[in-house]
PDB file of N, CA and C in Angstrom:
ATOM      1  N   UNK A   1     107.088 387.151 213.788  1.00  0.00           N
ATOM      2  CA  UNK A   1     105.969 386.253 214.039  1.00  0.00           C
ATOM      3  C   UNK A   1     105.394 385.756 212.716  1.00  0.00           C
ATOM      4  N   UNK A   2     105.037 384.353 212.792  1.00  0.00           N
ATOM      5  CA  UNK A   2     104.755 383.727 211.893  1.00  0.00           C
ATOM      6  C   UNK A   2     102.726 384.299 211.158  1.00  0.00           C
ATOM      7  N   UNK A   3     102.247 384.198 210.367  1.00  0.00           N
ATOM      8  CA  UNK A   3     100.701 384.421 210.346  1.00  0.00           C
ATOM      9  C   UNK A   3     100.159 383.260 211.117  1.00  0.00           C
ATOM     10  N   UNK A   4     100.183 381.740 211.586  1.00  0.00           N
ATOM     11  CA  UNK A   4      99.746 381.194 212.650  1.00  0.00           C
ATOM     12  C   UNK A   4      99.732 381.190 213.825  1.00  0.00           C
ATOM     13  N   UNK A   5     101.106 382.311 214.486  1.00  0.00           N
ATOM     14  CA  UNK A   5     100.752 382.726 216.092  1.00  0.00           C
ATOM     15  C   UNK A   5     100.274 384.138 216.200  1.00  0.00           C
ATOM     16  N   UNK A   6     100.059 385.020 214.383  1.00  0.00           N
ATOM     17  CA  UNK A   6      99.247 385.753 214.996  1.00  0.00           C
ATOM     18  C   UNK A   6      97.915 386.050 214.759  1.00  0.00           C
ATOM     19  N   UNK A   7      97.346 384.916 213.886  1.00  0.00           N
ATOM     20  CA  UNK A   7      95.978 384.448 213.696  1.00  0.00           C
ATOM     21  C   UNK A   7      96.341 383.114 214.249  1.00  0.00           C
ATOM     22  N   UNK A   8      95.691 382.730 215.455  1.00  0.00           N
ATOM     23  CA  UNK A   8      95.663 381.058 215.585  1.00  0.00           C
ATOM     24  C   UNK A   8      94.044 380.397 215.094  1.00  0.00           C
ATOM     25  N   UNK A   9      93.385 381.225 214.193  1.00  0.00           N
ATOM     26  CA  UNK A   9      92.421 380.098 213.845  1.00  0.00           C
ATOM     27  C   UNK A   9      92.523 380.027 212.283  1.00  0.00           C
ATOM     28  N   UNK A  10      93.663 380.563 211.776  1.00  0.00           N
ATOM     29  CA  UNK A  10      94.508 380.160 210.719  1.00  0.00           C
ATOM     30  C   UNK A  10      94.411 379.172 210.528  1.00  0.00           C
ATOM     31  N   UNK A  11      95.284 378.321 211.590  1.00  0.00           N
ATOM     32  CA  UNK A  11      95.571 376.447 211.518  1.00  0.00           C
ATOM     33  C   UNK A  11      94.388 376.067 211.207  1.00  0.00           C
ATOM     34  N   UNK A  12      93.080 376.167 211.766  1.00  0.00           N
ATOM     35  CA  UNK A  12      91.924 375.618 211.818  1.00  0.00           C
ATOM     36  C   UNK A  12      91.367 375.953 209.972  1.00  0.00           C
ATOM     37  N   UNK A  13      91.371 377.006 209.725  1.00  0.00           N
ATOM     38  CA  UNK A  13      90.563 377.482 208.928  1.00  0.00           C
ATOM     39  C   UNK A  13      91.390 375.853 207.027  1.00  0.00           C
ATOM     40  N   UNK A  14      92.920 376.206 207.491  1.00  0.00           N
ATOM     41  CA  UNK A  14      93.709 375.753 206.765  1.00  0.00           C
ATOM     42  C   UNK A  14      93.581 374.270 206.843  1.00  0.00           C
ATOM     43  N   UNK A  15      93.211 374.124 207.608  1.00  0.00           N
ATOM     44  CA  UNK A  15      92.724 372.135 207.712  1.00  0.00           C
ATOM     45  C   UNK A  15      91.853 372.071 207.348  1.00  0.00           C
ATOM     46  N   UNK A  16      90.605 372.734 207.361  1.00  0.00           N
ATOM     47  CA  UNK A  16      89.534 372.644 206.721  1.00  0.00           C
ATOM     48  C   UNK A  16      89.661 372.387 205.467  1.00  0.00           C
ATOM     49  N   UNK A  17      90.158 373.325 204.713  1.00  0.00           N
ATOM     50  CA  UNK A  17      90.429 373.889 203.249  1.00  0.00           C
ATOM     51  C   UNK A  17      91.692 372.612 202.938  1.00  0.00           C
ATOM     52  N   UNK A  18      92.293 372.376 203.785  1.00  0.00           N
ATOM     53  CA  UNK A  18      92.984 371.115 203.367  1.00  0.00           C
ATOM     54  C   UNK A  18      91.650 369.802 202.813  1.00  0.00           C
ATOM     55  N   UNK A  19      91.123 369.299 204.010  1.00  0.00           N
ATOM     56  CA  UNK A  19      89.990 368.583 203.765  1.00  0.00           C
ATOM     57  C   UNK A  19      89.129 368.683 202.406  1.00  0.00           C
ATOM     58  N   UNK A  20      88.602 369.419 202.393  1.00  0.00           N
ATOM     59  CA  UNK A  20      87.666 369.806 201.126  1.00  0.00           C
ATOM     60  C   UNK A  20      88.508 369.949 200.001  1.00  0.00           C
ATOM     61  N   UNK A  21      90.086 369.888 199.925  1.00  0.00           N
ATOM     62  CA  UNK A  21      90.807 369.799 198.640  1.00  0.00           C
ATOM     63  C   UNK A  21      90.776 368.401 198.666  1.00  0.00           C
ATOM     64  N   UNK A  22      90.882 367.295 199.732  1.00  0.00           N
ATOM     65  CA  UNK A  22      91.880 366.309 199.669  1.00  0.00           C
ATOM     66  C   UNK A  22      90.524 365.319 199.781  1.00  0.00           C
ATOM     67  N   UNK A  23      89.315 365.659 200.190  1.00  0.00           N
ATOM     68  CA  UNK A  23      88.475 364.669 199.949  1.00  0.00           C
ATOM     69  C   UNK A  23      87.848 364.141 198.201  1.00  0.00           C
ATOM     70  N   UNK A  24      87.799 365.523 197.421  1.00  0.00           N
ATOM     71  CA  UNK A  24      87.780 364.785 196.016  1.00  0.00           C
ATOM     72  C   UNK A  24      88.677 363.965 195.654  1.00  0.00           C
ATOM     73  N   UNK A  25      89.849 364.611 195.823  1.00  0.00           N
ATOM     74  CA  UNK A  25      91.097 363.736 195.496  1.00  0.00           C
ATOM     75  C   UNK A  25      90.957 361.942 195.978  1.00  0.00           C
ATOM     76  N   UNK A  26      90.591 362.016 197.063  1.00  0.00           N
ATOM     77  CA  UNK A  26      90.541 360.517 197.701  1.00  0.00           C
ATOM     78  C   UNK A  26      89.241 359.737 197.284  1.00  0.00           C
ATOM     79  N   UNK A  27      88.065 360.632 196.392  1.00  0.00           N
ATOM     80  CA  UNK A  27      87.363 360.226 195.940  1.00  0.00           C
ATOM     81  C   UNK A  27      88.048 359.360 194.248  1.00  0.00           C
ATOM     82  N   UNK A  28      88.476 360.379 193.766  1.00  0.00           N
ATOM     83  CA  UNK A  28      89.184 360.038 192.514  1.00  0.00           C
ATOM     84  C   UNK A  28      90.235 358.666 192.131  1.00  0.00           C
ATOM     85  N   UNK A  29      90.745 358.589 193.801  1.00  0.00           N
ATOM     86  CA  UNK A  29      91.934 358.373 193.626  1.00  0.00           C
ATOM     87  C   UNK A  29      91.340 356.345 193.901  1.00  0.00           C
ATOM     88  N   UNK A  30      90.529 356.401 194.759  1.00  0.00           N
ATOM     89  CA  UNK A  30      89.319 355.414 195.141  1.00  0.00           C
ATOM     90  C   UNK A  30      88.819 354.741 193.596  1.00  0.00           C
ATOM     91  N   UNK A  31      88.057 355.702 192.978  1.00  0.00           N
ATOM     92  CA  UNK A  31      87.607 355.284 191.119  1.00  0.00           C
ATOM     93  C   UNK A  31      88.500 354.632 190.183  1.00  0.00           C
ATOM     94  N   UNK A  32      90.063 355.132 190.627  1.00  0.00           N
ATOM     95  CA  UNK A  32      90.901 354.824 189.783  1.00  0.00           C
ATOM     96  C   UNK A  32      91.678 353.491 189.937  1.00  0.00           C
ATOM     97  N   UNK A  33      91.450 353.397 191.325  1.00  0.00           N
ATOM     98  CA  UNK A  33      91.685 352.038 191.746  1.00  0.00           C
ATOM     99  C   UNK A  33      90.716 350.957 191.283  1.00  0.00           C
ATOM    100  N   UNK A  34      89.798 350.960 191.587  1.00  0.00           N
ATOM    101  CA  UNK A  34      88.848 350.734 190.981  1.00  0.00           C
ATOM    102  C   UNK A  34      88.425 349.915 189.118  1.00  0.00           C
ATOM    103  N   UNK A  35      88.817 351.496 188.559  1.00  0.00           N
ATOM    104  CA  UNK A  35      88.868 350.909 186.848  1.00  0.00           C
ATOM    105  C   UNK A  35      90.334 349.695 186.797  1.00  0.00           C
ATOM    106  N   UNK A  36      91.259 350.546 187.468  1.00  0.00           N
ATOM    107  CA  UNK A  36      92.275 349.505 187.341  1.00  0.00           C
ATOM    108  C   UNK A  36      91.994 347.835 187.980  1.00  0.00           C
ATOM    109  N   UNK A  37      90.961 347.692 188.771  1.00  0.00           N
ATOM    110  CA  UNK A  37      91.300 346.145 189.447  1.00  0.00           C
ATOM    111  C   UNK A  37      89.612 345.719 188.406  1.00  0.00           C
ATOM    112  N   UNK A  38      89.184 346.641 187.320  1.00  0.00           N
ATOM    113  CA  UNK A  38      88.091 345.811 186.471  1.00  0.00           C
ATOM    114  C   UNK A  38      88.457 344.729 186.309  1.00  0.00           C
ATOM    115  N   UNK A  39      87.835 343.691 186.525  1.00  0.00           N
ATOM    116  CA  UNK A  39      87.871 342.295 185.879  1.00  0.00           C
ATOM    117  C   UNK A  39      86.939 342.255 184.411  1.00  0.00           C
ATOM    118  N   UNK A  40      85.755 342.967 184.347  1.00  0.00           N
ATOM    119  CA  UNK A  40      85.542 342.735 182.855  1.00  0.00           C
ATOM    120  C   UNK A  40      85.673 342.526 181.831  1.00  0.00           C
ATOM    121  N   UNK A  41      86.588 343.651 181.849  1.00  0.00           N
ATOM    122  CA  UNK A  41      87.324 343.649 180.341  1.00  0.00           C
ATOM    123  C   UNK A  41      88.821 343.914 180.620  1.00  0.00           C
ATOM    124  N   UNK A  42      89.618 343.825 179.403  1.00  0.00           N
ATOM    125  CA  UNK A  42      91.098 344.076 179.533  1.00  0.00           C
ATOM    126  C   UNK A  42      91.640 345.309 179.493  1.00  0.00           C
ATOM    127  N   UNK A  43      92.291 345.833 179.916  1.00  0.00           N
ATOM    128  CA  UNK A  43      92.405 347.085 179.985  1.00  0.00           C
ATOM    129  C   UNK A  43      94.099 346.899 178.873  1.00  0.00           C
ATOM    130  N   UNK A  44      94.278 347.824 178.396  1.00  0.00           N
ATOM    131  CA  UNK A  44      95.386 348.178 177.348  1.00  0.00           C
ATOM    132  C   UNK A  44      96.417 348.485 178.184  1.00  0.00           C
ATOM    133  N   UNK A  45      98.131 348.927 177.708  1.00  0.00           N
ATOM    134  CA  UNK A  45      98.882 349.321 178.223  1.00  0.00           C
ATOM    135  C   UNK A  45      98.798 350.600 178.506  1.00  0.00           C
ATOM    136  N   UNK A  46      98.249 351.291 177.405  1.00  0.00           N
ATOM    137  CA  UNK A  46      98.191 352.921 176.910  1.00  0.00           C
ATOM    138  C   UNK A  46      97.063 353.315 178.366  1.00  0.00           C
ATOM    139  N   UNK A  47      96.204 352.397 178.097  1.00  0.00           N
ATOM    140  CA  UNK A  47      94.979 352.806 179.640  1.00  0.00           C
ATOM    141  C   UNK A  47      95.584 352.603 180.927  1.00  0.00           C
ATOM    142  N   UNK A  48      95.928 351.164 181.279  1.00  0.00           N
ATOM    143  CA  UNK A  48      97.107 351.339 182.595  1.00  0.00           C
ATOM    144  C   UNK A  48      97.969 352.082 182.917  1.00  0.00           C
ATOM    145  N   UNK A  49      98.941 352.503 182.041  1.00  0.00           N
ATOM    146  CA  UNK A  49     100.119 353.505 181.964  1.00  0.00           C
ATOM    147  C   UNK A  49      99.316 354.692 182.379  1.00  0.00           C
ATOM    148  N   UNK A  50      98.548 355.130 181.487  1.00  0.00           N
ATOM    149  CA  UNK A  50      97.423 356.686 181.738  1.00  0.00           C
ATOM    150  C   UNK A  50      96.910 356.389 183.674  1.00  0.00           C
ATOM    151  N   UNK A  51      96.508 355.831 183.630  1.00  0.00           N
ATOM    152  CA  UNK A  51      95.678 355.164 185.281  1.00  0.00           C
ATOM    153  C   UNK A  51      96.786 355.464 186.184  1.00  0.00           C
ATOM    154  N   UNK A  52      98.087 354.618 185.962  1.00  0.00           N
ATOM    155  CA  UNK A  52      98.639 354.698 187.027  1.00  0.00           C
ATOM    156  C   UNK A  52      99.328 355.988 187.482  1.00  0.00           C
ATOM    157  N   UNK A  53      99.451 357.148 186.183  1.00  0.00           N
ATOM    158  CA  UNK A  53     100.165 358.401 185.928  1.00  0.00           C
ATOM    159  C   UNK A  53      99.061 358.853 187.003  1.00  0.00           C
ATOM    160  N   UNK A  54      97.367 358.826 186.631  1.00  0.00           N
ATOM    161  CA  UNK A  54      96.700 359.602 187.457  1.00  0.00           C
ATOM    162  C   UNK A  54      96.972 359.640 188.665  1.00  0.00           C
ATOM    163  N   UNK A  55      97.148 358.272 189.131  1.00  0.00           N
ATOM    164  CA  UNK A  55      96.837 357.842 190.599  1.00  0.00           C
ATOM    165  C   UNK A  55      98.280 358.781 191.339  1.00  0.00           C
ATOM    166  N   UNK A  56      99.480 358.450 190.668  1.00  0.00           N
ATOM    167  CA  UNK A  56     100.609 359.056 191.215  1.00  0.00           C
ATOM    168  C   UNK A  56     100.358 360.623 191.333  1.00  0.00           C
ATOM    169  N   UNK A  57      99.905 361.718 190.318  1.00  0.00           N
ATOM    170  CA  UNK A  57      99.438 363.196 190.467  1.00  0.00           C
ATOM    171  C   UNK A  57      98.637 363.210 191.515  1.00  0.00           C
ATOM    172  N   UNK A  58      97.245 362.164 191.935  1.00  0.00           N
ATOM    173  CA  UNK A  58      96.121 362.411 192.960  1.00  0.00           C
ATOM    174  C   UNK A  58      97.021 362.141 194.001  1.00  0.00           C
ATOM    175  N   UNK A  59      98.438 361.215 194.140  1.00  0.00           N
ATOM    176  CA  UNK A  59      98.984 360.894 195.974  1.00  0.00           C
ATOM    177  C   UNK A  59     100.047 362.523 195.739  1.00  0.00           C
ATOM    178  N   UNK A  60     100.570 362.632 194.996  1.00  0.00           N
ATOM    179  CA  UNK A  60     101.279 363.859 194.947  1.00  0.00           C
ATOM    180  C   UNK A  60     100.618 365.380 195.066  1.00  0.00           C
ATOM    181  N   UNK A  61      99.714 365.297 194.733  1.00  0.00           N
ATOM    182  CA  UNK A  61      98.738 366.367 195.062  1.00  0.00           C
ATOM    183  C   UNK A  61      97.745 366.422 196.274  1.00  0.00           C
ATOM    184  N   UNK A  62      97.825 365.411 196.691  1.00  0.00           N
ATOM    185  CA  UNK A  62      97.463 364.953 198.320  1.00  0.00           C
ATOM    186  C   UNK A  62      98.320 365.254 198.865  1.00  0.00           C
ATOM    187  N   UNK A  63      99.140 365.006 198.487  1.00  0.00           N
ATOM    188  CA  UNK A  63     100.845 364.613 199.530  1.00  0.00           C
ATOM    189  C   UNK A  63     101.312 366.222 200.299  1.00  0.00           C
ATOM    190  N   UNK A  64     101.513 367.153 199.131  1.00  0.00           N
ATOM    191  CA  UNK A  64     101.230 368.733 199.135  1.00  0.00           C
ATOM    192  C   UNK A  64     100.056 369.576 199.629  1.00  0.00           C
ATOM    193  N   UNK A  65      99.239 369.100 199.341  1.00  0.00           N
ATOM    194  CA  UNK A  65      98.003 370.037 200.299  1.00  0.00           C
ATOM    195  C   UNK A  65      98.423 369.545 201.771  1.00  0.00           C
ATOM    196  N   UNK A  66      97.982 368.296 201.803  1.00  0.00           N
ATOM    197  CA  UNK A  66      98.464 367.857 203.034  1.00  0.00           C
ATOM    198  C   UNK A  66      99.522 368.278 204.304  1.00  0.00           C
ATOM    199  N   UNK A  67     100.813 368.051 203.316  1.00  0.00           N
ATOM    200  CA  UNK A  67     101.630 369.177 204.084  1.00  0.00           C
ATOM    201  C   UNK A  67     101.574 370.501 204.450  1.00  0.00           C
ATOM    202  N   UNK A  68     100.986 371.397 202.985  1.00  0.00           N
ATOM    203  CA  UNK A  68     100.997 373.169 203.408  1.00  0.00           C
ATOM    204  C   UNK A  68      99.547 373.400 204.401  1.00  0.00           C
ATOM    205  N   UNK A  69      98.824 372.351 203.666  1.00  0.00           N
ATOM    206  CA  UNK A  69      97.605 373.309 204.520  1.00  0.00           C
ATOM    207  C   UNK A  69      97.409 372.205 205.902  1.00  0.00           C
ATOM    208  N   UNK A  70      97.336 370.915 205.832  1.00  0.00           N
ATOM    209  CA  UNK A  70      96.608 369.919 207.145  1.00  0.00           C
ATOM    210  C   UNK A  70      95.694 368.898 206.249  1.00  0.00           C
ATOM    211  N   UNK A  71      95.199 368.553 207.056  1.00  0.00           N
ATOM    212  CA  UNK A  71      93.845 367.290 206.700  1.00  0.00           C
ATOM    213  C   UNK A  71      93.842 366.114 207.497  1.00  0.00           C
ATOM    214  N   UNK A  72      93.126 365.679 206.378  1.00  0.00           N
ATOM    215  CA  UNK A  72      93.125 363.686 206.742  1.00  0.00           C
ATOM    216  C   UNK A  72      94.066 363.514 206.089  1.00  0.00           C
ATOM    217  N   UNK A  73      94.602 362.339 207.134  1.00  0.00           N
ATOM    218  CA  UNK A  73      95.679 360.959 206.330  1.00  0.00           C
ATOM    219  C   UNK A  73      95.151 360.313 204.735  1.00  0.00           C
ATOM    220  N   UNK A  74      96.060 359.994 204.015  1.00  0.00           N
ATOM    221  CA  UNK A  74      95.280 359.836 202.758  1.00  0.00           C
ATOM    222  C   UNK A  74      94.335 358.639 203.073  1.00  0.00           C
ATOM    223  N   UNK A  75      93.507 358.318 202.243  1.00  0.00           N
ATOM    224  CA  UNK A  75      93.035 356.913 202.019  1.00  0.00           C
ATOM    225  C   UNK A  75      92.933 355.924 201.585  1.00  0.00           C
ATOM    226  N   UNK A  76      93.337 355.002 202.304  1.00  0.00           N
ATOM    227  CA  UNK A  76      93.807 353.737 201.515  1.00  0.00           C
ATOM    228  C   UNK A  76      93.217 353.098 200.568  1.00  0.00           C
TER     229      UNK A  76
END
């Protein structure tokens, strides 16, 4: 037997704890979109390149909680 059929509020507890990982993340991941579509000023290669590295770790680190533990769908 697996630990989810023989705790079933496992699943529950683990979506939670999914959530509360994956909502900063979608906060972050939101900001970064964000600096990247500034119209103000120009942003450098060295800053885009850095930006877009983040954004890919925040969907990959979503991507993984997501799967082991549950949650929300990411956010667009």
């Amino acid at each position: 037997m697996d630990a989810e059929t023989e705790h079933p509020q496992l699943r529950s507890i683990m979506a939670n704890l999914g959530r509360e990982i994956c909502r900063p993340l979608d906060s972050l991941r939101l900001g970064i979109g964000r600096f990247l579509d500034e119209t103000d000023r120009p942003l450098s290669e060295a800053e885009r390149a850095h930006a877009q590295t983040m954004l890919a770790l925040c969907d990959d680190l979503g991507l993984l909680t997501r799967e082991r533990l549950g949650g929300p769908p990411p956010a667009d």
